[in-house]
Protein backbone atom coordinates (compact mmCIF):
# COMPACT_ATOMS: atom_id res chain seq x y z
CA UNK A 1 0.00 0.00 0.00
CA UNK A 2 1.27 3.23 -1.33
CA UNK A 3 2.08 6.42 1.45
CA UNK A 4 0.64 9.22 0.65
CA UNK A 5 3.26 10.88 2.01
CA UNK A 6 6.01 9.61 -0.06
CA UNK A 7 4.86 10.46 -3.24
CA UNK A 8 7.55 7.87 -5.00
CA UNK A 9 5.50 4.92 -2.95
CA UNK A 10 3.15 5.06 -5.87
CA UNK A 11 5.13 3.84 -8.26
CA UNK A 12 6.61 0.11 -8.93
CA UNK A 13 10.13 1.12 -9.22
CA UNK A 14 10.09 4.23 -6.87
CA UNK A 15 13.83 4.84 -8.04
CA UNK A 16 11.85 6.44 -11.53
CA UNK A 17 10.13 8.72 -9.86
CA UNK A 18 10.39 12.04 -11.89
CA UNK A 19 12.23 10.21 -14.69
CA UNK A 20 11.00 9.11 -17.87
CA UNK A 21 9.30 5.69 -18.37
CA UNK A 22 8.09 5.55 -14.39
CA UNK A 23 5.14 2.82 -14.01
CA UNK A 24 2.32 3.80 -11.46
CA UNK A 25 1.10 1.29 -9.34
CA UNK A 26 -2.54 -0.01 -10.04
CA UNK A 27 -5.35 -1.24 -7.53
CA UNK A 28 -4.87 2.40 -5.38
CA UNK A 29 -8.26 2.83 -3.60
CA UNK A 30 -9.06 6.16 -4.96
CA UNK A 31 -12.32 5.82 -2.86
CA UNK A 32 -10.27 6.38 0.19
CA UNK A 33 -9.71 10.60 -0.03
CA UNK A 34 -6.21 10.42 1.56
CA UNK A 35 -4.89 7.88 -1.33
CA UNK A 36 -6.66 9.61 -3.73
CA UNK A 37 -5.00 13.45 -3.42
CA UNK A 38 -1.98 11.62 -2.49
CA UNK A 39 -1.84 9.71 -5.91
CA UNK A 40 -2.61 13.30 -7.41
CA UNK A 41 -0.07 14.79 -5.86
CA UNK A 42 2.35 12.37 -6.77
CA UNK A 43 1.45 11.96 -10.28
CA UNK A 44 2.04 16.30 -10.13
CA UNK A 45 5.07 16.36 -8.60
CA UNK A 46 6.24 13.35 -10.80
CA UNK A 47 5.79 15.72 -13.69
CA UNK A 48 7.14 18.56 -11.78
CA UNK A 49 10.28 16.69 -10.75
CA UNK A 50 11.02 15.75 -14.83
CA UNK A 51 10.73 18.88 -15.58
CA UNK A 52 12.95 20.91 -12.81
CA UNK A 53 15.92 17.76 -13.29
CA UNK A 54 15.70 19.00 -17.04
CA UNK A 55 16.16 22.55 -16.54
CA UNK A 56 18.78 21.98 -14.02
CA UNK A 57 20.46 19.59 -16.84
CA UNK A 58 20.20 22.37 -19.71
CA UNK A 59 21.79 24.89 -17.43
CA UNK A 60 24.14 22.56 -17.01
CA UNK A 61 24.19 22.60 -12.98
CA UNK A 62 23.46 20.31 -10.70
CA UNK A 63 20.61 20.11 -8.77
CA UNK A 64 22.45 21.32 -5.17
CA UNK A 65 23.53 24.52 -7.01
CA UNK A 66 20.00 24.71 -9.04
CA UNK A 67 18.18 24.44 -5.92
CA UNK A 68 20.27 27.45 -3.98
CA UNK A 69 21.19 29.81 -7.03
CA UNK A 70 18.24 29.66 -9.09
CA UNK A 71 15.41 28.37 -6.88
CA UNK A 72 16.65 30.22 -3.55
CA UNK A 73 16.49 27.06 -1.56
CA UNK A 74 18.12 27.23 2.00
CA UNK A 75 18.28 23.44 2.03
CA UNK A 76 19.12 21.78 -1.43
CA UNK A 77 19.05 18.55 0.41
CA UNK A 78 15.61 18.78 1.08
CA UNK A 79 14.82 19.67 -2.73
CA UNK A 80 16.39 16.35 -3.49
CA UNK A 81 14.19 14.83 -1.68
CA UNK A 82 11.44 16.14 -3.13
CA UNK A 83 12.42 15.56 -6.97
CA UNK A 84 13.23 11.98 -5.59
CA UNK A 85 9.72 11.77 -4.35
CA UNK A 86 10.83 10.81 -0.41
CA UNK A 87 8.76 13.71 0.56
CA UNK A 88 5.66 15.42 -0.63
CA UNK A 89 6.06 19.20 -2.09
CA UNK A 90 3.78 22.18 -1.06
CA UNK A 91 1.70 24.43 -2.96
CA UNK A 92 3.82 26.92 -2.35
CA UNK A 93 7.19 25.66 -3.96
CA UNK A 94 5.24 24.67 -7.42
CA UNK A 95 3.10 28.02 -7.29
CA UNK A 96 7.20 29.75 -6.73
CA UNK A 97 8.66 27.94 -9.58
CA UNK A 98 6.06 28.08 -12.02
CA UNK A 99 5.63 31.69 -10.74
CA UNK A 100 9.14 33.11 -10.84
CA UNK A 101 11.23 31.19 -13.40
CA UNK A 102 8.34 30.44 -15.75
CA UNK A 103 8.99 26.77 -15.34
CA UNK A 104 5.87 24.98 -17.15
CA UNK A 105 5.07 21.84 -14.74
CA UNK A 106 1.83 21.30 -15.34
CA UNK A 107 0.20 18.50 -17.84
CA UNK A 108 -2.24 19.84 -19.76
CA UNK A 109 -5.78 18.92 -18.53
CA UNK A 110 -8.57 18.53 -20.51
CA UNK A 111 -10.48 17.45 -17.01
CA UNK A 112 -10.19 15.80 -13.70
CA UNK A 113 -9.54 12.52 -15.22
CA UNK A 114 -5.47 14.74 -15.87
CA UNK A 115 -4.96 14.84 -12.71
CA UNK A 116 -4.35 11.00 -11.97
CA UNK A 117 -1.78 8.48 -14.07
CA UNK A 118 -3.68 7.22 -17.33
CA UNK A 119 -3.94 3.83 -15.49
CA UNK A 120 -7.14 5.52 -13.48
CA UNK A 121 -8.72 7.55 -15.59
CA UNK A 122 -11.86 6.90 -17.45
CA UNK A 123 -10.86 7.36 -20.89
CA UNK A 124 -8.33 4.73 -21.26
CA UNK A 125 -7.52 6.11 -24.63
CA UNK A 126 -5.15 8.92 -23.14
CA UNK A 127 -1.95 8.67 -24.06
CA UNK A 128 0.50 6.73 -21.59
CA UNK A 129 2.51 9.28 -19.14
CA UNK A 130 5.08 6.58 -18.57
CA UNK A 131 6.73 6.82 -21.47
């Protein structure tokens, strides 16, 4: 059983979390509220740790000195952990980055269903986002 409060729990190899080709876990009880915002805001911050480890990869830094020069991070440890998915993000940090450096995080959402891994949505004709 997944914790919601390590986003990377929802995955089968948590190692892939914000990498490409990471496979989500099936059979999450997204009756249960808790599991269901946490798989939500795993699958975000999945997307939102791919996209930061990219930037910092362009700029050609690594993610210590991305975190404290260009995100203003006190603690670059703890930004690891979040683009490793060990701990859940805030609000805050994705509203700052998307915010302030422009950094586009979000999937596109056509509705609700974009908010969860393809494996639970109701149109199973969306495109895989573990590729």
């Amino acid at each position: 059983m997944p914790d919601p409060q390590e986003p990377r729990s929802f995955l089968v190899d948590p190692k892939r979390f914000g990498k490409e080709r990471a496979e989500w876990l099936t059979g999450v009880d997204l009756s249960d509220r808790e599991m269901r915002v946490g798989l939500a805001r795993a699958y975000l911050q999945h997307h939102a740790s791919a996209t930061l480890r990219a930037e910092a990869e362009a700029a050609g830094s690594d993610l210590g000195s991305f975190a404290t020069e260009r995100l203003r991070y006190s603690d670059p440890e703890d930004f690891r952990r979040k683009l490793r998915g060990e701990s859940p993000f805030v609000l805050r940090e994705l509203l700052e980055w998307i915010l302030d450096f422009g950094i586009d995080v979000l999937p596109v959402l056509e509705s609700r269903d974009g908010m969860l891994p393809s494996e639970y949505r109701a149109d199973k004709t969306v495109p895989s986002d573990s590729e």
